[in-house]
C-alpha atoms as a PDB file:
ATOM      1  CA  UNK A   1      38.409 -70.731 -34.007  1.00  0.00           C
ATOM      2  CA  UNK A   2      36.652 -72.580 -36.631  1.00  0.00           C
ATOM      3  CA  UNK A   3      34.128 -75.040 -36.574  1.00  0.00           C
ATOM      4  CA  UNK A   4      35.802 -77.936 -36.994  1.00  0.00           C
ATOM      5  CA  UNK A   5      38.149 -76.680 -34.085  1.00  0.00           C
ATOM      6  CA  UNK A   6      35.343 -76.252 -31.297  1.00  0.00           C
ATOM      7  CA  UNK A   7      33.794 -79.928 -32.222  1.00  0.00           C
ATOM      8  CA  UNK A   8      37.173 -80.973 -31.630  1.00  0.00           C
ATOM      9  CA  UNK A   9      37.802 -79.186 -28.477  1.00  0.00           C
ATOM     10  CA  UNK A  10      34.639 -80.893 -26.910  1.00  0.00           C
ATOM     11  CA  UNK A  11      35.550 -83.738 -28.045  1.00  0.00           C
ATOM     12  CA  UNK A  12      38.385 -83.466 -25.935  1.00  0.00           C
ATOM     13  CA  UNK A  13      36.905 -82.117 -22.915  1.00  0.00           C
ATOM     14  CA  UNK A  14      34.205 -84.920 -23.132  1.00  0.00           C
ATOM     15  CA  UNK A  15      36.856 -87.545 -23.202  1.00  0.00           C
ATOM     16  CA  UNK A  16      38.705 -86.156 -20.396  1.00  0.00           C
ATOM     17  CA  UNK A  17      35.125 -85.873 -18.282  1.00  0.00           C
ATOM     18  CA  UNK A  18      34.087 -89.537 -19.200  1.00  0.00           C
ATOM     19  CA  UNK A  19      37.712 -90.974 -18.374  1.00  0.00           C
ATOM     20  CA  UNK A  20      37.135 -93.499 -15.112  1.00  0.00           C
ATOM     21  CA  UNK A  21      38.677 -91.651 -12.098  1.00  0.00           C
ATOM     22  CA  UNK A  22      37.813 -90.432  -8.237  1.00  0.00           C
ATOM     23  CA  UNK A  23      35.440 -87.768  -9.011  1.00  0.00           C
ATOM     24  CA  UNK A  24      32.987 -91.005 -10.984  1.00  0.00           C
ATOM     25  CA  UNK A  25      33.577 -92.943  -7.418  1.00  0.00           C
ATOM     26  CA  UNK A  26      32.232 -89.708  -5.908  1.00  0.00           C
ATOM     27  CA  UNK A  27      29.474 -88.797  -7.616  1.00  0.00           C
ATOM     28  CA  UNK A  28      27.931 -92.080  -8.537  1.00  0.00           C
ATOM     29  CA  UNK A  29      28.020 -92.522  -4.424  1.00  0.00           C
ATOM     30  CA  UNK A  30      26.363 -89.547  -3.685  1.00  0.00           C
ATOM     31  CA  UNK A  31      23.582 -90.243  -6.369  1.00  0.00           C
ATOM     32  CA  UNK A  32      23.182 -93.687  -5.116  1.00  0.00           C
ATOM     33  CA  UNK A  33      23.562 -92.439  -1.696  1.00  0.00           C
ATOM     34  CA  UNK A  34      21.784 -89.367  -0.971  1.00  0.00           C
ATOM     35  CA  UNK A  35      19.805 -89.252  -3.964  1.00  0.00           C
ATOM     36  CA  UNK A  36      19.215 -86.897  -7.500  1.00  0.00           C
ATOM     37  CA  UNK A  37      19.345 -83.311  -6.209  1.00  0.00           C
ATOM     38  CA  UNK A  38      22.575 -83.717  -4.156  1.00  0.00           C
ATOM     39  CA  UNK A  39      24.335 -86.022  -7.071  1.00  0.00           C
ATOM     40  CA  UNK A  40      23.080 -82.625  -9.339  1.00  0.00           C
ATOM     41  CA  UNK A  41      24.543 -80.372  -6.743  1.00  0.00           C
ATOM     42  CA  UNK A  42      27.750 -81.861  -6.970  1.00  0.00           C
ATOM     43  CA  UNK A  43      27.930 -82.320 -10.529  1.00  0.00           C
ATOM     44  CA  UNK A  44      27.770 -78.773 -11.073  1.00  0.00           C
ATOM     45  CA  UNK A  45      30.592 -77.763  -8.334  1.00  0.00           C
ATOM     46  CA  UNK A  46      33.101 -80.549  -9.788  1.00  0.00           C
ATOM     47  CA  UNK A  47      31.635 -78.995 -13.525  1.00  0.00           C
ATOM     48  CA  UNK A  48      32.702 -75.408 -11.787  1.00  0.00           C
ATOM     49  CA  UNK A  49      35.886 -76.952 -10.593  1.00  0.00           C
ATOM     50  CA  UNK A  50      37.234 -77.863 -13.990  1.00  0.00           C
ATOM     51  CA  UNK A  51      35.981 -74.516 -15.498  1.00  0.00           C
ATOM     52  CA  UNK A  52      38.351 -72.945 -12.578  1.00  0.00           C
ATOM     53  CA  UNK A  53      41.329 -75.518 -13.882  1.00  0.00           C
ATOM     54  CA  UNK A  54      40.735 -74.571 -17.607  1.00  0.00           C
ATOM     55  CA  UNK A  55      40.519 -70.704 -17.017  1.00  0.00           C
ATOM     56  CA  UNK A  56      43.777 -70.427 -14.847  1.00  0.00           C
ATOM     57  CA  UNK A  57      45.301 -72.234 -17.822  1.00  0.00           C
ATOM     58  CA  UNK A  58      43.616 -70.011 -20.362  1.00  0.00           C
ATOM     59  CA  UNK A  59      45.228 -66.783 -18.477  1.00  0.00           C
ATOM     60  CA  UNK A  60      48.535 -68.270 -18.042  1.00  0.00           C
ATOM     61  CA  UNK A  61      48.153 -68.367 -13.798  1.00  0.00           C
ATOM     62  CA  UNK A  62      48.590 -71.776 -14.267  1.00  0.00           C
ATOM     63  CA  UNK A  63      52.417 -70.952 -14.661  1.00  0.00           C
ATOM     64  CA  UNK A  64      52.621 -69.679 -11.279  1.00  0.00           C
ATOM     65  CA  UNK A  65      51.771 -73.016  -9.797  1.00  0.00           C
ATOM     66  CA  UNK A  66      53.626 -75.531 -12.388  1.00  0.00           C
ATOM     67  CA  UNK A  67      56.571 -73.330 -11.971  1.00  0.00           C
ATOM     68  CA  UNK A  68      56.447 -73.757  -8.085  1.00  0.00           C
ATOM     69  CA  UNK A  69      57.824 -77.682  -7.339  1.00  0.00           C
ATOM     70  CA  UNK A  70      56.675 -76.729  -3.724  1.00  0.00           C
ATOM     71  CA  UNK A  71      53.223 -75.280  -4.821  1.00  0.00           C
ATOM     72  CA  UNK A  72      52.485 -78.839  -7.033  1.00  0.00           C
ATOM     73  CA  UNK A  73      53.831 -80.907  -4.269  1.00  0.00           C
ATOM     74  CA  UNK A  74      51.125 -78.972  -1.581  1.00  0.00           C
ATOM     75  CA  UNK A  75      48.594 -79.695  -4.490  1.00  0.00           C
ATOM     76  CA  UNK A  76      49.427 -83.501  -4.214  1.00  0.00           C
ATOM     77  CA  UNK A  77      49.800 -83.727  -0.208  1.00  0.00           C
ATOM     78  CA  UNK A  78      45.810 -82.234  -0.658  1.00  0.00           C
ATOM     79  CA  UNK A  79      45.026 -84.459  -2.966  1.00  0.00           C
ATOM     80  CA  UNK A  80      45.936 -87.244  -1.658  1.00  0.00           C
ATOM     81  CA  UNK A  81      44.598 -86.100   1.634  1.00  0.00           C
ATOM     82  CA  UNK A  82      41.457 -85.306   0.047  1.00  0.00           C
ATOM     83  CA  UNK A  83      40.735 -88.901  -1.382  1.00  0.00           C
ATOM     84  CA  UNK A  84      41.697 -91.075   1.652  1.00  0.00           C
ATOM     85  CA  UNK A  85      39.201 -89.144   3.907  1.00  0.00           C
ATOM     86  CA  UNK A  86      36.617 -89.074   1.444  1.00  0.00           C
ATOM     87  CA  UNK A  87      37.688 -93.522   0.740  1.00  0.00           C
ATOM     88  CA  UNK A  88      37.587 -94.085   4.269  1.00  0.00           C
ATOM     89  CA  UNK A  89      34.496 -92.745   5.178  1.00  0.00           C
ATOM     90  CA  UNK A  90      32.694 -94.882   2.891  1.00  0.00           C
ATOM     91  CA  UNK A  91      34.550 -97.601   3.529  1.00  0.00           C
ATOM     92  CA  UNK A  92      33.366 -97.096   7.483  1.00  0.00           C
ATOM     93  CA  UNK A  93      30.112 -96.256   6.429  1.00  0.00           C
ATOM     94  CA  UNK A  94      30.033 -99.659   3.971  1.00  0.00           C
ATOM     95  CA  UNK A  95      31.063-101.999   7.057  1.00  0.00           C
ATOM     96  CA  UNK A  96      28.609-100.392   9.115  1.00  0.00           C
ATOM     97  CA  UNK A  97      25.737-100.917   6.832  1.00  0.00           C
ATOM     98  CA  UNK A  98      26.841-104.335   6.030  1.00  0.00           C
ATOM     99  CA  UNK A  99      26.765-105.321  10.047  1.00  0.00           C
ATOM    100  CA  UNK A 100      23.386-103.201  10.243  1.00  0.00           C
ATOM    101  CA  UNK A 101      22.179-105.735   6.892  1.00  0.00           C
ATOM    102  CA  UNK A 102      23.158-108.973   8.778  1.00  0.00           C
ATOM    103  CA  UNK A 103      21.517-107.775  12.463  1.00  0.00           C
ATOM    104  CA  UNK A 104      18.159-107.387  10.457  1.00  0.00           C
ATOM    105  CA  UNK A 105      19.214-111.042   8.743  1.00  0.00           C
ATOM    106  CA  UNK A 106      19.476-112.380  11.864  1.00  0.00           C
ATOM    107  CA  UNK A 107      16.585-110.912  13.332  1.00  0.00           C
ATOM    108  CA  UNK A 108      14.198-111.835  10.639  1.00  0.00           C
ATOM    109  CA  UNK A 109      15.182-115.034  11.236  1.00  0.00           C
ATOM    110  CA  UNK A 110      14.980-115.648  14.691  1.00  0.00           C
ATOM    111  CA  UNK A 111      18.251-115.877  15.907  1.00  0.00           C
ATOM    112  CA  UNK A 112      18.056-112.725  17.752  1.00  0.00           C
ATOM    113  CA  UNK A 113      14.962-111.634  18.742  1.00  0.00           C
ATOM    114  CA  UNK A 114      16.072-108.574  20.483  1.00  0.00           C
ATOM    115  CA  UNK A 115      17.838-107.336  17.677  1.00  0.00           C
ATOM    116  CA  UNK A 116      14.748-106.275  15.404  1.00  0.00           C
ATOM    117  CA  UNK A 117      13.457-103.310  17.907  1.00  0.00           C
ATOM    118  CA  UNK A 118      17.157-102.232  18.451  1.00  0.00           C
ATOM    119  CA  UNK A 119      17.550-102.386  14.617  1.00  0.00           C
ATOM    120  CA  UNK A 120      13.970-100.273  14.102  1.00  0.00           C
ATOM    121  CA  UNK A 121      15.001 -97.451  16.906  1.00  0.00           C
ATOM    122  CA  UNK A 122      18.867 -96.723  15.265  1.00  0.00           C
ATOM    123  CA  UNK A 123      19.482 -93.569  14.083  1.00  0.00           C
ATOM    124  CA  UNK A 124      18.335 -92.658  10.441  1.00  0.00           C
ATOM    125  CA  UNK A 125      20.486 -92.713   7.447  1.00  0.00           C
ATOM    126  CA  UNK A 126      23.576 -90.585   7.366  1.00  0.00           C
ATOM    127  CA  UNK A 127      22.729 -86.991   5.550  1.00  0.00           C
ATOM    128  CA  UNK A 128      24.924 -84.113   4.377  1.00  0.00           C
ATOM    129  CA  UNK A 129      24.390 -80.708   3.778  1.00  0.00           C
ATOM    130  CA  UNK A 130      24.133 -78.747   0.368  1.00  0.00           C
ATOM    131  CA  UNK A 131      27.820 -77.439   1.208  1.00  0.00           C
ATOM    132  CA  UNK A 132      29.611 -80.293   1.449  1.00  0.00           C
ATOM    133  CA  UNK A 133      28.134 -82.119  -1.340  1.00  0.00           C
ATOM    134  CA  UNK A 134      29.230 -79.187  -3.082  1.00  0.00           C
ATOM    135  CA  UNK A 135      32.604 -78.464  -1.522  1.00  0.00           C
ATOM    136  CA  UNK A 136      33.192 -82.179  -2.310  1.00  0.00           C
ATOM    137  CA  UNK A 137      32.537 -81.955  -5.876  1.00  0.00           C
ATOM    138  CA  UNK A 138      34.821 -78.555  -6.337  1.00  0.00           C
ATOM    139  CA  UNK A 139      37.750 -79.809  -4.109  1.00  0.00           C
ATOM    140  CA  UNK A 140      37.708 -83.035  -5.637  1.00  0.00           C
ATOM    141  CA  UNK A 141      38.474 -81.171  -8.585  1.00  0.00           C
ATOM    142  CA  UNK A 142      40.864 -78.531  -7.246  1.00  0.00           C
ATOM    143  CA  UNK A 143      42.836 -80.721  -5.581  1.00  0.00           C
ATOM    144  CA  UNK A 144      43.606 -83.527  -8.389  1.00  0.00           C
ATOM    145  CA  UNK A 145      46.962 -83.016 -10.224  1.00  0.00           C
ATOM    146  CA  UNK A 146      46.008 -85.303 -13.042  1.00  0.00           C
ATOM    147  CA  UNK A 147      43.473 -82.600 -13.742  1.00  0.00           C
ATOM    148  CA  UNK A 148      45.738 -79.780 -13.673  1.00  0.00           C
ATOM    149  CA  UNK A 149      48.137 -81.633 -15.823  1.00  0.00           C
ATOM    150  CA  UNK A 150      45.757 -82.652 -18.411  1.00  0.00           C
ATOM    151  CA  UNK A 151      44.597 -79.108 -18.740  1.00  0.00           C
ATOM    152  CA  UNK A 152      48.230 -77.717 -19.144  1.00  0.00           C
ATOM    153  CA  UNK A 153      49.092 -80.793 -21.371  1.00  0.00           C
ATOM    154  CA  UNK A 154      46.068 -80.318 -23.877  1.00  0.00           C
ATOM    155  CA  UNK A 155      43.583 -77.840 -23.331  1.00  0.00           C
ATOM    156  CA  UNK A 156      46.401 -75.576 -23.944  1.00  0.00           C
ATOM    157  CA  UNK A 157      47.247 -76.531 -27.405  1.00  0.00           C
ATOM    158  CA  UNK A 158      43.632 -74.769 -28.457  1.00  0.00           C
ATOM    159  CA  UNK A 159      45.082 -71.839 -26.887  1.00  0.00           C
ATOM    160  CA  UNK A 160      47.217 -68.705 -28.701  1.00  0.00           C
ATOM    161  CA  UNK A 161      48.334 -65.307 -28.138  1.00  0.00           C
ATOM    162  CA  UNK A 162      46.430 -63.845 -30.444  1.00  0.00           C
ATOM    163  CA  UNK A 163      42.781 -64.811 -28.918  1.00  0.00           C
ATOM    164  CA  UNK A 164      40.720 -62.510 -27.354  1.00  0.00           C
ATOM    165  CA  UNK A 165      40.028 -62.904 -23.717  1.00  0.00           C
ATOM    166  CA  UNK A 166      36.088 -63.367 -24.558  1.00  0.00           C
ATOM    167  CA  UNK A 167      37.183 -66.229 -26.731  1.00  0.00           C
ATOM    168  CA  UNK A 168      39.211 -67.729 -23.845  1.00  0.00           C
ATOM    169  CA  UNK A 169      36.841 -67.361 -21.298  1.00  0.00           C
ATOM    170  CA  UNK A 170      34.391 -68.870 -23.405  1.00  0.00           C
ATOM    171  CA  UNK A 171      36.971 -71.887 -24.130  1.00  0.00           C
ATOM    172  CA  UNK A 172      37.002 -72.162 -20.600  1.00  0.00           C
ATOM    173  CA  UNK A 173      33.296 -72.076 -19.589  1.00  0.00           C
ATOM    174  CA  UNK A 174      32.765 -75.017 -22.345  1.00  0.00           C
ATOM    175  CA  UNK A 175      34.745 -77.120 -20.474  1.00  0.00           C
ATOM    176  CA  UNK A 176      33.233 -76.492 -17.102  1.00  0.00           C
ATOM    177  CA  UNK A 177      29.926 -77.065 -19.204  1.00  0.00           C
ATOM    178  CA  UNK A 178      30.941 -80.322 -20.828  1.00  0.00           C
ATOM    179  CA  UNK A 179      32.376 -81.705 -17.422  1.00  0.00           C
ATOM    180  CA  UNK A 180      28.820 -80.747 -15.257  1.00  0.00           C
ATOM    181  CA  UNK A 181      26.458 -82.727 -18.018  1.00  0.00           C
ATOM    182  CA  UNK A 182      28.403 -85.428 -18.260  1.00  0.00           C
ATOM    183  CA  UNK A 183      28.527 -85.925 -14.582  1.00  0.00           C
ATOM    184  CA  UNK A 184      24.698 -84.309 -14.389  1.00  0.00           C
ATOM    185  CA  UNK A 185      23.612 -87.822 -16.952  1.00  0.00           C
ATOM    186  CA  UNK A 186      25.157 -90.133 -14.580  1.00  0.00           C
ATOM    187  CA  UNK A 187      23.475 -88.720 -11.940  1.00  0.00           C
ATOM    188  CA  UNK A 188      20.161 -88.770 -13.357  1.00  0.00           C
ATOM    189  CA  UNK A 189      21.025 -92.129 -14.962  1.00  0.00           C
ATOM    190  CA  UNK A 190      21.749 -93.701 -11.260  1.00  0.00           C
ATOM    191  CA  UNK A 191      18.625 -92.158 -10.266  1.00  0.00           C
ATOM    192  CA  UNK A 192      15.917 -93.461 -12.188  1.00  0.00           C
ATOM    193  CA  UNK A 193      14.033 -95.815 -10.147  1.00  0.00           C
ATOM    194  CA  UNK A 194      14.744 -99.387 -11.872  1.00  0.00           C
ATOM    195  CA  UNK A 195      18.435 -98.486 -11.826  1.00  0.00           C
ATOM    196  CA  UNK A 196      18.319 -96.925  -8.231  1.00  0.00           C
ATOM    197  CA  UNK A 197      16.555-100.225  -7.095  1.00  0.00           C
ATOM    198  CA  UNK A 198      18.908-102.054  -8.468  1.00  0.00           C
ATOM    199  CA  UNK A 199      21.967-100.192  -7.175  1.00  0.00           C
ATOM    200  CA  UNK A 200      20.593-100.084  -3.675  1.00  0.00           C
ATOM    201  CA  UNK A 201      20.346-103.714  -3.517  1.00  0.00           C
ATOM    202  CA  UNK A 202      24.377-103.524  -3.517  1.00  0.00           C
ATOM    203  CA  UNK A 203      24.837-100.259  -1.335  1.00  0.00           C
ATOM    204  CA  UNK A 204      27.101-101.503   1.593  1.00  0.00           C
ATOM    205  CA  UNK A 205      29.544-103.039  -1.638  1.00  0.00           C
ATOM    206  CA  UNK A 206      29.059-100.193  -3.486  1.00  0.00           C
ATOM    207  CA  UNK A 207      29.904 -98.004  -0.729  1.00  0.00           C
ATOM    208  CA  UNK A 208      33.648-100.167   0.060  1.00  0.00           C
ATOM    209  CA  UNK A 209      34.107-100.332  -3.683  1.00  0.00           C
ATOM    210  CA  UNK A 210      34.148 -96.783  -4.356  1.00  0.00           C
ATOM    211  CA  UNK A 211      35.740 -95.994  -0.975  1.00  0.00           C
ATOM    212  CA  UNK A 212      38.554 -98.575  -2.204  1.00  0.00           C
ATOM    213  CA  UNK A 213      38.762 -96.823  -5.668  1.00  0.00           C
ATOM    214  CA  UNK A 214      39.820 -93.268  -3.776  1.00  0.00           C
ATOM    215  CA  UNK A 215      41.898 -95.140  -1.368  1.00  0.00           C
ATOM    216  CA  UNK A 216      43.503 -96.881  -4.126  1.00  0.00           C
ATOM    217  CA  UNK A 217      43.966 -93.827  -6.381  1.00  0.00           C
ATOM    218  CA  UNK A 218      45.297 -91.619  -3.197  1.00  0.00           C
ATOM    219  CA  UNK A 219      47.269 -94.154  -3.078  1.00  0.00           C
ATOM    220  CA  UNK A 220      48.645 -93.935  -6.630  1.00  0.00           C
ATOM    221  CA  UNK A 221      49.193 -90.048  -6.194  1.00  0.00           C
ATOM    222  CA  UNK A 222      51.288 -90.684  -3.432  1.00  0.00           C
ATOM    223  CA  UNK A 223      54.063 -92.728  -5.120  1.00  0.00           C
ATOM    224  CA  UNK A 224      54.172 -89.296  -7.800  1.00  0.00           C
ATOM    225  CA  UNK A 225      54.899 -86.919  -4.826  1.00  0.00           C
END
Protein backbone atom coordinates (compact mmCIF):
# COMPACT_ATOMS: atom_id res chain seq x y z
CA UNK A 1 0.00 0.00 0.00
CA UNK A 2 1.17 3.41 -0.64
CA UNK A 3 1.21 6.35 1.30
CA UNK A 4 -1.46 8.09 0.19
CA UNK A 5 -3.50 4.76 0.73
CA UNK A 6 -2.75 4.30 4.61
CA UNK A 7 -3.63 8.23 5.30
CA UNK A 8 -6.69 7.34 3.65
CA UNK A 9 -7.43 4.21 5.43
CA UNK A 10 -7.21 6.13 8.85
CA UNK A 11 -9.04 8.48 7.69
CA UNK A 12 -11.64 6.09 7.41
CA UNK A 13 -11.25 4.24 10.51
CA UNK A 14 -11.19 7.65 12.39
CA UNK A 15 -14.47 8.61 10.88
CA UNK A 16 -16.06 5.43 11.65
CA UNK A 17 -14.60 5.72 15.54
CA UNK A 18 -15.80 9.43 15.90
CA UNK A 19 -19.37 8.63 14.32
CA UNK A 20 -22.08 9.30 17.41
CA UNK A 21 -23.29 5.80 18.48
CA UNK A 22 -23.77 3.40 21.82
CA UNK A 23 -20.25 2.70 22.51
CA UNK A 24 -19.80 7.17 22.95
CA UNK A 25 -23.03 6.74 25.45
CA UNK A 26 -20.86 4.09 27.13
CA UNK A 27 -17.76 5.35 27.54
CA UNK A 28 -18.40 8.98 28.20
CA UNK A 29 -20.63 7.35 31.28
CA UNK A 30 -18.07 5.39 32.60
CA UNK A 31 -15.51 8.36 32.46
CA UNK A 32 -17.98 10.61 34.02
CA UNK A 33 -19.02 7.87 36.22
CA UNK A 34 -16.31 5.90 37.60
CA UNK A 35 -13.61 8.05 36.63
CA UNK A 36 -10.14 8.14 34.11
CA UNK A 37 -8.59 4.69 34.62
CA UNK A 38 -11.83 2.68 34.11
CA UNK A 39 -13.03 5.10 31.01
CA UNK A 40 -9.08 4.06 29.77
CA UNK A 41 -9.80 0.48 30.53
CA UNK A 42 -12.65 0.39 28.43
CA UNK A 43 -11.41 2.35 25.68
CA UNK A 44 -8.85 -0.08 25.01
CA UNK A 45 -11.26 -3.34 25.13
CA UNK A 46 -13.92 -1.55 22.69
CA UNK A 47 -10.30 -0.38 20.67
CA UNK A 48 -9.54 -4.43 20.92
CA UNK A 49 -13.07 -5.13 19.90
CA UNK A 50 -12.92 -3.40 16.57
CA UNK A 51 -9.35 -4.76 15.90
CA UNK A 52 -11.21 -8.34 16.39
CA UNK A 53 -14.10 -6.99 13.74
CA UNK A 54 -11.42 -5.72 11.23
CA UNK A 55 -9.15 -8.90 11.41
CA UNK A 56 -12.03 -11.51 10.89
CA UNK A 57 -12.75 -9.35 7.85
CA UNK A 58 -9.13 -9.17 6.81
CA UNK A 59 -9.01 -13.24 6.84
CA UNK A 60 -12.23 -13.68 5.17
CA UNK A 61 -14.00 -15.45 8.62
CA UNK A 62 -16.18 -12.77 8.34
CA UNK A 63 -17.91 -14.83 5.47
CA UNK A 64 -18.80 -17.49 7.75
CA UNK A 65 -21.03 -15.25 9.76
CA UNK A 66 -22.57 -12.86 6.87
CA UNK A 67 -23.26 -16.00 5.04
CA UNK A 68 -25.23 -17.44 8.09
CA UNK A 69 -28.89 -15.33 8.16
CA UNK A 70 -29.24 -17.29 11.53
CA UNK A 71 -25.65 -16.44 12.80
CA UNK A 72 -26.38 -12.33 11.98
CA UNK A 73 -29.79 -12.59 13.40
CA UNK A 74 -28.11 -14.22 16.98
CA UNK A 75 -25.62 -11.23 16.52
CA UNK A 76 -28.65 -8.76 16.58
CA UNK A 77 -30.87 -10.62 19.37
CA UNK A 78 -27.21 -9.89 21.47
CA UNK A 79 -27.04 -6.75 20.48
CA UNK A 80 -29.95 -5.59 21.16
CA UNK A 81 -29.91 -7.46 24.39
CA UNK A 82 -26.69 -6.01 25.15
CA UNK A 83 -27.82 -2.24 24.92
CA UNK A 84 -31.18 -2.39 26.80
CA UNK A 85 -29.44 -3.90 29.92
CA UNK A 86 -26.62 -1.71 29.74
CA UNK A 87 -29.75 1.62 28.98
CA UNK A 88 -31.66 0.44 31.76
CA UNK A 89 -29.29 0.28 34.31
CA UNK A 90 -28.43 3.77 33.99
CA UNK A 91 -31.59 4.79 33.54
CA UNK A 92 -32.35 3.04 37.24
CA UNK A 93 -29.28 4.25 38.47
CA UNK A 94 -30.22 8.08 37.03
CA UNK A 95 -33.75 8.01 38.92
CA UNK A 96 -32.14 6.83 41.90
CA UNK A 97 -29.60 9.52 42.10
CA UNK A 98 -32.06 12.08 41.14
CA UNK A 99 -34.48 10.99 44.31
CA UNK A 100 -31.11 10.67 46.44
CA UNK A 101 -30.38 14.73 44.96
CA UNK A 102 -33.88 15.94 46.08
CA UNK A 103 -33.80 13.96 49.80
CA UNK A 104 -30.51 16.02 50.43
CA UNK A 105 -32.66 19.22 48.84
CA UNK A 106 -35.10 18.68 51.15
CA UNK A 107 -33.03 18.06 53.99
CA UNK A 108 -30.86 21.05 53.61
CA UNK A 109 -33.75 22.84 53.75
CA UNK A 110 -35.59 21.77 56.54
CA UNK A 111 -38.36 20.00 55.35
CA UNK A 112 -37.13 16.77 56.54
CA UNK A 113 -34.95 16.76 59.19
CA UNK A 114 -34.55 13.10 59.46
CA UNK A 115 -33.60 12.72 56.07
CA UNK A 116 -29.94 14.27 56.26
CA UNK A 117 -28.43 11.33 58.67
CA UNK A 118 -30.35 8.68 56.56
CA UNK A 119 -28.93 10.44 53.44
CA UNK A 120 -25.11 10.55 55.16
CA UNK A 121 -25.29 6.61 56.31
CA UNK A 122 -26.53 5.19 52.48
CA UNK A 123 -24.41 3.04 50.87
CA UNK A 124 -21.44 4.53 48.78
CA UNK A 125 -21.45 5.08 45.13
CA UNK A 126 -22.05 2.17 42.84
CA UNK A 127 -18.44 0.59 41.65
CA UNK A 128 -17.49 -2.01 39.04
CA UNK A 129 -14.76 -4.15 38.58
CA UNK A 130 -11.80 -3.96 35.98
CA UNK A 131 -13.71 -6.92 34.08
CA UNK A 132 -16.73 -5.57 33.39
CA UNK A 133 -15.65 -2.22 32.44
CA UNK A 134 -13.71 -4.14 30.12
CA UNK A 135 -16.11 -6.85 29.02
CA UNK A 136 -18.43 -3.85 28.43
CA UNK A 137 -16.24 -2.06 26.15
CA UNK A 138 -15.35 -5.45 23.97
CA UNK A 139 -19.01 -6.75 23.87
CA UNK A 140 -20.29 -3.52 23.08
CA UNK A 141 -18.26 -3.90 20.17
CA UNK A 142 -18.74 -7.58 19.35
CA UNK A 143 -22.12 -7.49 19.55
CA UNK A 144 -23.06 -4.32 17.22
CA UNK A 145 -24.02 -5.27 13.61
CA UNK A 146 -23.54 -1.76 12.34
CA UNK A 147 -19.93 -2.47 13.19
CA UNK A 148 -19.64 -5.64 11.47
CA UNK A 149 -21.32 -4.20 8.49
CA UNK A 150 -19.26 -1.19 8.19
CA UNK A 151 -16.16 -3.29 8.33
CA UNK A 152 -17.41 -5.71 5.52
CA UNK A 153 -18.84 -2.64 3.60
CA UNK A 154 -15.48 -0.56 3.64
CA UNK A 155 -12.62 -1.69 5.41
CA UNK A 156 -12.71 -4.34 2.88
CA UNK A 157 -12.24 -2.33 -0.18
CA UNK A 158 -8.38 -1.68 1.20
CA UNK A 159 -8.19 -5.30 1.13
CA UNK A 160 -6.75 -7.77 -1.95
CA UNK A 161 -5.60 -11.14 -2.60
CA UNK A 162 -2.43 -10.39 -3.25
CA UNK A 163 -1.42 -8.83 0.37
CA UNK A 164 0.59 -10.48 2.65
CA UNK A 165 -0.89 -11.59 5.88
CA UNK A 166 1.70 -9.18 7.86
CA UNK A 167 0.23 -6.40 5.81
CA UNK A 168 -3.32 -7.45 6.81
CA UNK A 169 -2.77 -7.94 10.23
CA UNK A 170 -1.18 -4.74 10.40
CA UNK A 171 -4.36 -3.15 8.49
CA UNK A 172 -6.18 -4.61 11.15
CA UNK A 173 -4.25 -3.59 14.31
CA UNK A 174 -4.47 0.21 12.89
CA UNK A 175 -7.90 0.13 13.23
CA UNK A 176 -8.10 -1.31 16.68
CA UNK A 177 -5.40 1.51 17.31
CA UNK A 178 -7.32 4.38 15.77
CA UNK A 179 -10.66 3.24 17.54
CA UNK A 180 -8.81 2.98 21.38
CA UNK A 181 -7.28 6.81 21.05
CA UNK A 182 -10.08 8.20 19.88
CA UNK A 183 -12.16 6.80 22.62
CA UNK A 184 -8.82 7.07 25.09
CA UNK A 185 -9.14 11.45 24.23
CA UNK A 186 -12.65 11.48 25.25
CA UNK A 187 -11.93 9.85 28.18
CA UNK A 188 -9.21 11.95 29.28
CA UNK A 189 -11.11 14.95 27.86
CA UNK A 190 -14.25 14.12 30.34
CA UNK A 191 -11.77 13.77 32.96
CA UNK A 192 -9.98 16.82 33.40
CA UNK A 193 -11.20 18.48 36.41
CA UNK A 194 -13.08 21.76 35.02
CA UNK A 195 -14.87 19.49 32.56
CA UNK A 196 -15.48 16.64 35.18
CA UNK A 197 -16.95 19.40 37.52
CA UNK A 198 -18.94 20.48 35.15
CA UNK A 199 -20.31 17.14 33.94
CA UNK A 200 -20.99 15.98 37.46
CA UNK A 201 -23.17 18.83 38.11
CA UNK A 202 -25.60 16.99 35.47
CA UNK A 203 -24.86 13.23 36.48
CA UNK A 204 -28.41 11.87 37.34
CA UNK A 205 -29.43 13.55 33.47
CA UNK A 206 -26.50 12.42 32.10
CA UNK A 207 -26.94 9.07 33.40
CA UNK A 208 -31.02 8.80 31.78
CA UNK A 209 -29.69 10.49 28.69
CA UNK A 210 -27.19 8.04 27.79
CA UNK A 211 -29.26 5.17 29.21
CA UNK A 212 -32.08 6.56 26.73
CA UNK A 213 -29.53 6.75 23.80
CA UNK A 214 -28.86 2.65 24.17
CA UNK A 215 -32.45 2.10 24.82
CA UNK A 216 -33.27 4.07 21.88
CA UNK A 217 -30.63 2.57 19.57
CA UNK A 218 -31.56 -1.20 20.87
CA UNK A 219 -34.44 -0.12 19.94
CA UNK A 220 -33.54 0.80 16.35
CA UNK A 221 -31.66 -2.65 15.92
CA UNK A 222 -34.66 -4.34 16.70
CA UNK A 223 -36.91 -3.12 13.84
CA UNK A 224 -33.60 -4.57 11.39
CA UNK A 225 -33.95 -8.12 12.91
Amino acid sequence: MTTTQWAMLAITLLAGAATPGASLALVLNTATKYGRLPGVIQSLAHGIGVGFYALLISTGISSILFASERAFQLLQVGGCLLLLCLGGKMIVSGWESRRHANQSVKSDYGLDPDLKSQIQDKPPVETSSTWSHASKGFLIVFLNPKIALFFLAVFSQFLHSGQSLVLQWTMASLAGAIDALWYLSITILVSISSVSKTINRFAWQLDILWGSVLVTIAGSLATTI
